[in-house]
C-alpha atoms as a PDB file:
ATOM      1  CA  UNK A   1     138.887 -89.934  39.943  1.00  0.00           C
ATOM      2  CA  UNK A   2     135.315 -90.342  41.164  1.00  0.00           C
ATOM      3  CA  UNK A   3     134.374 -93.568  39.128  1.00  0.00           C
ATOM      4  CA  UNK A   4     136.238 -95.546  37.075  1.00  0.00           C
ATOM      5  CA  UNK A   5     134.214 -98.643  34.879  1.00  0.00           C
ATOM      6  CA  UNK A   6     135.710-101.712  33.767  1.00  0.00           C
ATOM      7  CA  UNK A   7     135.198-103.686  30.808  1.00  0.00           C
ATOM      8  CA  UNK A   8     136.018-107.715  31.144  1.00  0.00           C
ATOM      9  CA  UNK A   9     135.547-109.618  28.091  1.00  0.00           C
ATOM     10  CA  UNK A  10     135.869-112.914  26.893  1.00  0.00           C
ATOM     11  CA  UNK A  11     136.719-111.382  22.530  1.00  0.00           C
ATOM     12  CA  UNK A  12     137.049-108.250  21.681  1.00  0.00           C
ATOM     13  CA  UNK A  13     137.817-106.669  17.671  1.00  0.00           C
ATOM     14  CA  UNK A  14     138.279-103.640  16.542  1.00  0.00           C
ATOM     15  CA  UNK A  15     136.248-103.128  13.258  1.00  0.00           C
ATOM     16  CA  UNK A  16     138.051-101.958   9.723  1.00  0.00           C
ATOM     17  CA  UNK A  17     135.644 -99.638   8.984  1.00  0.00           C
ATOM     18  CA  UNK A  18     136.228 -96.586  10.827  1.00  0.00           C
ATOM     19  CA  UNK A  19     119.328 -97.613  21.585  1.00  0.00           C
ATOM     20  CA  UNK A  20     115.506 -98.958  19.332  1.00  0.00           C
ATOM     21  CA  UNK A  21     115.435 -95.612  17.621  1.00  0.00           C
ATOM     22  CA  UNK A  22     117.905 -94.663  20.103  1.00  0.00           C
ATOM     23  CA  UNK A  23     120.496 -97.629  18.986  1.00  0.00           C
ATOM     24  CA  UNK A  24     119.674 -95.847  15.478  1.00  0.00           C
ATOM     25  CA  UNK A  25     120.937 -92.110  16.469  1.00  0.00           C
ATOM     26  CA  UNK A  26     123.865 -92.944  18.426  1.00  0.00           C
ATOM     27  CA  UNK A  27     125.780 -92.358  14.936  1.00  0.00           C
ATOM     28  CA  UNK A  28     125.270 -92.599  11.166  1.00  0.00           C
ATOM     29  CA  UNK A  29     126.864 -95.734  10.588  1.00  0.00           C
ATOM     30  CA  UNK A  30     125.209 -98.602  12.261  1.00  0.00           C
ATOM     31  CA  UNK A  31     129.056-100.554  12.214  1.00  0.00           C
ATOM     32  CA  UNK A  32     130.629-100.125  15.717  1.00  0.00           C
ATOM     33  CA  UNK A  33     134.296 -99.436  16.219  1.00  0.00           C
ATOM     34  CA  UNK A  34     134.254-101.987  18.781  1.00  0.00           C
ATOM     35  CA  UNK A  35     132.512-105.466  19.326  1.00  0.00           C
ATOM     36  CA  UNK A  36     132.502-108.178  22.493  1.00  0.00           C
ATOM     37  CA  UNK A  37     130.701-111.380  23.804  1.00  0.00           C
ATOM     38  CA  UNK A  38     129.995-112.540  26.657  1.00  0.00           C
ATOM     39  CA  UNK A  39     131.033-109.394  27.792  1.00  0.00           C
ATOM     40  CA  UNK A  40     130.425-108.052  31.607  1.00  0.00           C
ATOM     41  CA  UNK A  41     130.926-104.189  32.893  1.00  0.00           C
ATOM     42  CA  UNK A  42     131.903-104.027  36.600  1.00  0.00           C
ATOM     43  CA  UNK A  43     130.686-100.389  37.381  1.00  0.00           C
ATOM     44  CA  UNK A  44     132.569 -98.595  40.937  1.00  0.00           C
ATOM     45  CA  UNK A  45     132.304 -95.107  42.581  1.00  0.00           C
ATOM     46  CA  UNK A  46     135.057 -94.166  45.205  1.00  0.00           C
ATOM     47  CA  UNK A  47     136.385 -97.330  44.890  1.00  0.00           C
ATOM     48  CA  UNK A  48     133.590 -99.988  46.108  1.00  0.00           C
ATOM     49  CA  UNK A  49     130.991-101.565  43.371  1.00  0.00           C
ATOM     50  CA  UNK A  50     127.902-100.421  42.168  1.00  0.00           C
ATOM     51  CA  UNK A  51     126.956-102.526  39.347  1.00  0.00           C
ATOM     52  CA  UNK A  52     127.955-105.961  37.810  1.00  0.00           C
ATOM     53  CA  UNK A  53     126.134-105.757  34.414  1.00  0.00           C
ATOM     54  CA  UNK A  54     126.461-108.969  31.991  1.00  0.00           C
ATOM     55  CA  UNK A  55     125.621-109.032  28.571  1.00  0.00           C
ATOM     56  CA  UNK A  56     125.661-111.603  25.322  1.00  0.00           C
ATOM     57  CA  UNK A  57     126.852-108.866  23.344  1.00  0.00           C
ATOM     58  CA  UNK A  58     128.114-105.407  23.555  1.00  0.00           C
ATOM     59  CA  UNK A  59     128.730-102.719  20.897  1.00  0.00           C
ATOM     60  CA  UNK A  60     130.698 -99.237  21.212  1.00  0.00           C
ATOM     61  CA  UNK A  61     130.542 -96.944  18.506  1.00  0.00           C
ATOM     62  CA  UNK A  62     133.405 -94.714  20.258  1.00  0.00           C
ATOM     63  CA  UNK A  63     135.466 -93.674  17.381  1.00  0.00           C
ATOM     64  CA  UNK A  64     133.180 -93.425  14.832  1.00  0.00           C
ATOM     65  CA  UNK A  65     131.398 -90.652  17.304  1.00  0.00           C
ATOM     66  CA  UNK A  66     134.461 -89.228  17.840  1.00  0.00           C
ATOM     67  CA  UNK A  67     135.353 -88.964  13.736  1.00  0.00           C
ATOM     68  CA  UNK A  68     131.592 -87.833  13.309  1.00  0.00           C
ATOM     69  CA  UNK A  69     131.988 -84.762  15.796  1.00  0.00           C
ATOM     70  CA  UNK A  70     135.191 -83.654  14.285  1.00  0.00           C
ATOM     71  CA  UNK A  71     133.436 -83.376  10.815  1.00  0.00           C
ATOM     72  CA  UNK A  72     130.670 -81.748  12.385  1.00  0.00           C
ATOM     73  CA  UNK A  73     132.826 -79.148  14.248  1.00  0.00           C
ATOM     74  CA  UNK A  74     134.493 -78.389  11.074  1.00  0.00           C
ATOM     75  CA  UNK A  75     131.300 -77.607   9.210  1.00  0.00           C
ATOM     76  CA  UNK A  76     129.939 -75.632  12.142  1.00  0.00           C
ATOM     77  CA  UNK A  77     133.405 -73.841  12.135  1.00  0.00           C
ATOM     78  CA  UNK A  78     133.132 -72.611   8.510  1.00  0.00           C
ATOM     79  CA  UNK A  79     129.837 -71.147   9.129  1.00  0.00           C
ATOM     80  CA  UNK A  80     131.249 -69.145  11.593  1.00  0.00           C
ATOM     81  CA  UNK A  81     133.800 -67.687   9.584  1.00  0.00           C
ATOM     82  CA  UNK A  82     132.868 -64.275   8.341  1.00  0.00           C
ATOM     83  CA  UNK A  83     135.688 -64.950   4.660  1.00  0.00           C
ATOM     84  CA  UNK A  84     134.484 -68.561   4.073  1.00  0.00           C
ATOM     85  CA  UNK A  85     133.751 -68.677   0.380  1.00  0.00           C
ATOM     86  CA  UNK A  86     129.455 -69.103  -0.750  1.00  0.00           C
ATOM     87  CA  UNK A  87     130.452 -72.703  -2.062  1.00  0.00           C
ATOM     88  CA  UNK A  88     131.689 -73.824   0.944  1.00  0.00           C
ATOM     89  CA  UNK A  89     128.917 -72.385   3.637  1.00  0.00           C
ATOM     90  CA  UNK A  90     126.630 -74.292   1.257  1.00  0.00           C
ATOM     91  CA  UNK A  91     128.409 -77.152   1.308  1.00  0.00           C
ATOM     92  CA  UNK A  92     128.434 -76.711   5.023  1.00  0.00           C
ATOM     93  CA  UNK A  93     124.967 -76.087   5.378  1.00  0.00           C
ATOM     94  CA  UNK A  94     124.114 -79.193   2.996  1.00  0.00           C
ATOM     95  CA  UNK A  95     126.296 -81.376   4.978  1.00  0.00           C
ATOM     96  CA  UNK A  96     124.567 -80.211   8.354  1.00  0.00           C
ATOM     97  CA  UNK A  97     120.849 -80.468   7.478  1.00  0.00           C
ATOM     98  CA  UNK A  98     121.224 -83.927   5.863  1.00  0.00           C
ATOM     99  CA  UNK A  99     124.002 -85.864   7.914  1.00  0.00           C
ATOM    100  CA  UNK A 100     123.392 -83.823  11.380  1.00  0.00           C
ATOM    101  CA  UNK A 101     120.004 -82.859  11.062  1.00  0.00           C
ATOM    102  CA  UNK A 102     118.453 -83.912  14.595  1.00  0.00           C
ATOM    103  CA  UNK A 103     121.433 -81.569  15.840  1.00  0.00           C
ATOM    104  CA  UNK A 104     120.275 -79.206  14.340  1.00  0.00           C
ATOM    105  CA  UNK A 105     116.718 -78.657  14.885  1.00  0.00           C
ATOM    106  CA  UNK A 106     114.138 -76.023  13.319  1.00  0.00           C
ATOM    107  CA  UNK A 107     117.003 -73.064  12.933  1.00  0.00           C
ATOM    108  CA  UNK A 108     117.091 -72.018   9.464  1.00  0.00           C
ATOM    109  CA  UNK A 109     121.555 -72.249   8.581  1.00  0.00           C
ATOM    110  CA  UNK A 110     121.289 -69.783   5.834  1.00  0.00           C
ATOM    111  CA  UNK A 111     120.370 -67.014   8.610  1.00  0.00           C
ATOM    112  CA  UNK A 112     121.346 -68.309  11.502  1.00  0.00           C
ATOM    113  CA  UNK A 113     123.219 -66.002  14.047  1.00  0.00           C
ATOM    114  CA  UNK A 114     126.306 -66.689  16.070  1.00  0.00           C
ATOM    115  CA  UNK A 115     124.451 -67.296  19.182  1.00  0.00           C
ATOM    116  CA  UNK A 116     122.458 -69.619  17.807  1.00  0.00           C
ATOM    117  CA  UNK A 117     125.005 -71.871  15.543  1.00  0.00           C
ATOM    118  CA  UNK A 118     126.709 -71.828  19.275  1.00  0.00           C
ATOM    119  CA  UNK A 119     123.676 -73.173  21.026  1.00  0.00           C
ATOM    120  CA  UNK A 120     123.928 -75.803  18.200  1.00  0.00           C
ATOM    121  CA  UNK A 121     127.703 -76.633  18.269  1.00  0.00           C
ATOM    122  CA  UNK A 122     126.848 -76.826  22.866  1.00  0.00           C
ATOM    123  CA  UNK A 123     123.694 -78.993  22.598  1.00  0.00           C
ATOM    124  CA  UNK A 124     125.564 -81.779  19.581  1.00  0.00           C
ATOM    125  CA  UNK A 125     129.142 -81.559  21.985  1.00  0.00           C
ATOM    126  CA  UNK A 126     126.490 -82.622  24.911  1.00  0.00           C
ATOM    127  CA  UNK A 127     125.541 -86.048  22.722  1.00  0.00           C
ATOM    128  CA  UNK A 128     128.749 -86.867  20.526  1.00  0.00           C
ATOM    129  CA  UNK A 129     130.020 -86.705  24.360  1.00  0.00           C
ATOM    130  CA  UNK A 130     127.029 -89.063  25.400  1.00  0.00           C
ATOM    131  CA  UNK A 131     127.436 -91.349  22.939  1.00  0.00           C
ATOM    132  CA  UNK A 132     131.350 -91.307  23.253  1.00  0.00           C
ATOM    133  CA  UNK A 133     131.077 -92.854  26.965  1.00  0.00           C
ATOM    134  CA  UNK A 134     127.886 -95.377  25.577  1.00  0.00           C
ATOM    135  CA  UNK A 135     128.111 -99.275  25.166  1.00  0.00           C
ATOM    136  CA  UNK A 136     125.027-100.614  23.695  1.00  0.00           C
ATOM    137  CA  UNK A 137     124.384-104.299  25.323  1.00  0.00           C
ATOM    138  CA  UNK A 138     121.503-105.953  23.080  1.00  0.00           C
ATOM    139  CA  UNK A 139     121.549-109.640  24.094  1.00  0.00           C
ATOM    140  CA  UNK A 140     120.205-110.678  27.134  1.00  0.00           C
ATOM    141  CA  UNK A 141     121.426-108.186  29.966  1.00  0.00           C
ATOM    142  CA  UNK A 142     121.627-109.330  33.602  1.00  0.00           C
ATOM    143  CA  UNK A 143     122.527-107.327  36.656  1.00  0.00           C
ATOM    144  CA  UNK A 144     123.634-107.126  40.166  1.00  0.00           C
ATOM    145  CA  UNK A 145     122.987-103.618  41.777  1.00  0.00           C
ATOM    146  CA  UNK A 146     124.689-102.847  44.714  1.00  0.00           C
ATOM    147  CA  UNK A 147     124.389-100.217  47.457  1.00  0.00           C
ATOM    148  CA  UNK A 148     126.518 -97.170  48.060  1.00  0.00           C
ATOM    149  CA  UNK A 149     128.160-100.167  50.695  1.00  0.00           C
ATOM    150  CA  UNK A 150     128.659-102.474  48.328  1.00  0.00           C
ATOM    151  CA  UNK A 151     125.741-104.731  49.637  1.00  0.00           C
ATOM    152  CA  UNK A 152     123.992-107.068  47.185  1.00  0.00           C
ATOM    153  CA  UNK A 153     120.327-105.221  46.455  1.00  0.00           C
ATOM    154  CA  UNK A 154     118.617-106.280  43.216  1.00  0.00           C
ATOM    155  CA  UNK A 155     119.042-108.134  39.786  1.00  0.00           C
ATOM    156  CA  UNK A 156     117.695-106.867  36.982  1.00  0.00           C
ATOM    157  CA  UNK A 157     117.405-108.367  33.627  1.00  0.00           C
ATOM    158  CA  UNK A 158     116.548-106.841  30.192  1.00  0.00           C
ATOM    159  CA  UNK A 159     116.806-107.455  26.331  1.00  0.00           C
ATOM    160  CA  UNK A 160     119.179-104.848  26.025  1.00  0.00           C
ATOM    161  CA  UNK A 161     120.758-102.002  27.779  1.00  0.00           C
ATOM    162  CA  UNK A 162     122.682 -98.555  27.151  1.00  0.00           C
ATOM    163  CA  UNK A 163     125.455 -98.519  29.808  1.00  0.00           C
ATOM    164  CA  UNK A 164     126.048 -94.211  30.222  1.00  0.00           C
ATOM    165  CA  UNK A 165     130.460 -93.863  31.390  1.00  0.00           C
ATOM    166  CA  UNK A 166     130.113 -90.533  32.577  1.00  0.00           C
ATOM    167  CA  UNK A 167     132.473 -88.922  34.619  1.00  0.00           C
ATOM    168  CA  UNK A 168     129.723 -87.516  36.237  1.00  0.00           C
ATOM    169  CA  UNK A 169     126.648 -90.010  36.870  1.00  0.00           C
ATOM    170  CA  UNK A 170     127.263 -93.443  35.100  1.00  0.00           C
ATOM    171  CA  UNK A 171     124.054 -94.505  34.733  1.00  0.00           C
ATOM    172  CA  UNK A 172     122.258 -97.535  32.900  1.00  0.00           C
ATOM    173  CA  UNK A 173     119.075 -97.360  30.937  1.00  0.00           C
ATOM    174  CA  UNK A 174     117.269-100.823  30.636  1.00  0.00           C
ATOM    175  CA  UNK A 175     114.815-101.647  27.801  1.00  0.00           C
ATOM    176  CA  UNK A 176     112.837-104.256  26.802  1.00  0.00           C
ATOM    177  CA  UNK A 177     110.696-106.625  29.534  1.00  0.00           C
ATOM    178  CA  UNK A 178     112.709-105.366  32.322  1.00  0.00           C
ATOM    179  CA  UNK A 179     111.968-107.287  35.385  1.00  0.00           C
ATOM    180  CA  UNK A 180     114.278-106.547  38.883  1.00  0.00           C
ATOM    181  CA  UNK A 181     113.703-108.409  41.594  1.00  0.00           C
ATOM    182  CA  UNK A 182     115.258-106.944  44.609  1.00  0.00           C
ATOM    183  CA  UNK A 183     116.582-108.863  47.755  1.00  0.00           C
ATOM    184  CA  UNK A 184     113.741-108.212  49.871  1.00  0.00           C
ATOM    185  CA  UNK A 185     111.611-110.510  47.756  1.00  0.00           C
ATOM    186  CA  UNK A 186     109.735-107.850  45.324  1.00  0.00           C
ATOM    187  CA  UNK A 187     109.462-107.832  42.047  1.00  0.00           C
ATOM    188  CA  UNK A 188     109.027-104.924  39.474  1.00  0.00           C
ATOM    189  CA  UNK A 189     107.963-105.538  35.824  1.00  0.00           C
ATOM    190  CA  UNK A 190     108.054-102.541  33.156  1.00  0.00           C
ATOM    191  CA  UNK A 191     109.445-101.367  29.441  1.00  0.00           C
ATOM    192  CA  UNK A 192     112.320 -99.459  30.580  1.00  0.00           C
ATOM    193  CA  UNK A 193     114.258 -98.165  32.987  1.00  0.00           C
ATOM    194  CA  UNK A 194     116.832 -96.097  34.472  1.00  0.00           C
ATOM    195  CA  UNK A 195     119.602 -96.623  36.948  1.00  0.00           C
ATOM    196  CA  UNK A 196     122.400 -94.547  38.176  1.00  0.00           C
ATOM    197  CA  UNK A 197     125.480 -95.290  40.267  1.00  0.00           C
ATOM    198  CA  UNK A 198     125.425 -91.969  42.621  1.00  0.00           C
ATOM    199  CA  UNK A 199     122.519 -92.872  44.850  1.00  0.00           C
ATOM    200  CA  UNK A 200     120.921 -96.573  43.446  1.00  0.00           C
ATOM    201  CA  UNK A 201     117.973 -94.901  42.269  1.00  0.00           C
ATOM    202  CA  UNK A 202     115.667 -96.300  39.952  1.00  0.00           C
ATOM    203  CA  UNK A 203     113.024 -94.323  37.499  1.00  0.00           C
ATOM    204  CA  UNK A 204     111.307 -94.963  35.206  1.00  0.00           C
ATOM    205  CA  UNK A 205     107.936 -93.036  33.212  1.00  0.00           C
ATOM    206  CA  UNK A 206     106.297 -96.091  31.597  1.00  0.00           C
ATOM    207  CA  UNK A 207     103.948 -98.739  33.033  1.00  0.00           C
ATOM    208  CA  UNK A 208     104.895-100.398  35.629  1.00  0.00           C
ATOM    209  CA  UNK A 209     103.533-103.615  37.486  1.00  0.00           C
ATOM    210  CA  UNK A 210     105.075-104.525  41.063  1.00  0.00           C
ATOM    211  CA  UNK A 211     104.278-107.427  43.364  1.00  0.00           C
ATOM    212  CA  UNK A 212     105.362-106.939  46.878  1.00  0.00           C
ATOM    213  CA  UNK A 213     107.026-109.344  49.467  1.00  0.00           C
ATOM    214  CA  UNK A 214     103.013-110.455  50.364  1.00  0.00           C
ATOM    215  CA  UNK A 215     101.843-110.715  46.892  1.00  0.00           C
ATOM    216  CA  UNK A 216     100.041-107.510  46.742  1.00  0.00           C
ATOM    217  CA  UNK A 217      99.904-106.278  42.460  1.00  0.00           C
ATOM    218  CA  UNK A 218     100.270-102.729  42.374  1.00  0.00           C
ATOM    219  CA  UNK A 219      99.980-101.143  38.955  1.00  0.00           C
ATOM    220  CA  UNK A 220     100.904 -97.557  38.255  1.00  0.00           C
ATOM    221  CA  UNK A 221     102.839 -95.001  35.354  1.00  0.00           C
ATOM    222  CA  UNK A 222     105.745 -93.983  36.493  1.00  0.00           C
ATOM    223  CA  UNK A 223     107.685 -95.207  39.434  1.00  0.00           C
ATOM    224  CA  UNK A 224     110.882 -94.138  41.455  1.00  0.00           C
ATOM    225  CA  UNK A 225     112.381 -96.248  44.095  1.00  0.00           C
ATOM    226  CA  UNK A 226     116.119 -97.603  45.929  1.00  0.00           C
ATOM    227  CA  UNK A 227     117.397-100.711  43.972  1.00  0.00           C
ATOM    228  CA  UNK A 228     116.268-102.789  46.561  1.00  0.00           C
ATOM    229  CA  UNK A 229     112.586-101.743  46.110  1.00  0.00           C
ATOM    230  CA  UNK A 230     111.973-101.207  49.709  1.00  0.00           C
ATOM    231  CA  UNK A 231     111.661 -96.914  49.806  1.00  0.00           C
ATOM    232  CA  UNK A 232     109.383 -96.294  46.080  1.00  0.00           C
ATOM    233  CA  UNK A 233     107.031 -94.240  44.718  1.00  0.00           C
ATOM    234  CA  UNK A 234     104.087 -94.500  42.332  1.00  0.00           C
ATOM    235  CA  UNK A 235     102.092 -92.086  39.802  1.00  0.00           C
ATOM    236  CA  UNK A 236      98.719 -93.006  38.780  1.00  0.00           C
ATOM    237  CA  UNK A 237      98.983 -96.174  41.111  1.00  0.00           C
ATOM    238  CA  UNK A 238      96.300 -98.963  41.662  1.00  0.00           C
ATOM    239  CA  UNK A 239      96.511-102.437  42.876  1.00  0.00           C
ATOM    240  CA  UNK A 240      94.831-105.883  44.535  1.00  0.00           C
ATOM    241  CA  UNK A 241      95.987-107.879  46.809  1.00  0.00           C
ATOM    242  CA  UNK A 242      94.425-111.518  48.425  1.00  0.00           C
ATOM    243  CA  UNK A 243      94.714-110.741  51.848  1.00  0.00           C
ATOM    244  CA  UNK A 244      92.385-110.232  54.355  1.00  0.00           C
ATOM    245  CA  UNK A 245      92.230-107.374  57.359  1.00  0.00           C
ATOM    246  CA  UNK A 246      89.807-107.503  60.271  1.00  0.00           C
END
């Protein structure tokens, strides 16, 4: 196994009932299958750390995704078939454009083609798997970031986070007066960002303020750098700084 993430909490429940705009779209029910506290995710890759991500409260909305795309595989399955009855293709088509709508984009149901009611099913199996291998962290998220070495890089903090478990890249976007401030003594302020486990890379397309090691401001939209904010890049950069040169 490439990866494997671990979950250490201090309560967890499972909920009776079966990220942001994003937070809202994960699924139609805003009641998670699963709730912690003081919860913290220890993400690894071959074996040695990557991330130590801690969090005042974390929500995963696994099974209720995982109900949702089952329903939504069955109504994509009876448009498909050439002998469903009228009554039920419209109930399928109903069920689609109002519960599954932003799956289902500008394509007209009633004369839709195969290929593209496959396109459909191939992009929604993309996000119910997305949101399948998502916790939502919403209260106060602190992080270590480690290199591919396991060596201590960078702590970020945020207001809330959506922690990606993907086989794949696992991957952590950070939202909400994100501020990292790497071991090297530099700090980067910005809205959001993203993270992933395979090479420590952070990215992120919003505004961006970053004050080195010698207390040089450099200002820019959209940034890409190591965690440890030594190797970065800026887009539409500017900046001051108080020193001197001869």
């Amino acid at each position: 196994m490439i990866r494997h993430l671990t979950l250490l909490t201090s309560m967890i429940f499972i909920s009776g009932c079966s990220e942001s705009n994003q937070k809202e779209t994960l699924v139609s029910s805003s009641i998670p299958d699963q709730e912690s506290w003081n919860s913290t995710i220890i993400m690894t890759r071959e074996g040695k750390k990557r991330a130590v991500i801690r969090s005042g409260h974390l929500s995963n909305y696994e099974g209720k995704a995982k109900e949702e795309k089952r329903e939504f595989q069955k109504l994509i399955f009876t448009l498909k078939r050439t002998d469903a009855p009228p009554i039920e293709k419209e109930e399928a088509i109903e069920g689609l454009s109002g519960k599954f709508g932003d799956y289902i984009g500008e394509v007209d149901l009633r004369i839709a083609t195969i290929q593209e009611l496959n396109k459909i099913q191939k992009t929604a199996n993309a996000k119910f798997k997305k949101i399948i291998n998502t916790s939502v962290l919403d209260n106060k998220v602190d992080a270590d970031l480690y290199s591919t070495e396991e060596r201590h890089m960078s702590n970020l903090k945020s207001e809330m986070a959506y922690v990606y478990g993907d086989t794949n890249k696992d991957s952590m976007l950070a939202i909400g007066n994100v501020v990292v401030v790497s071991d090297s003594g530099v700090t980067l302020f910005t809205h959001s960002l993203m993270w992933n486990s395979i090479d420590s890379l952070i990215t992120t397309n919003d505004t961006v303020m970053f004050i080195t090691e010698y207390n040089d401001t450099l200002n820019g939209v959209g940034f890409q750098s190591n965690a440890d904010l030594t190797h970065y890049k800026f887009y539409n950069a500017s900046g001051i700084t108080d020193r001197t040169y001869e």
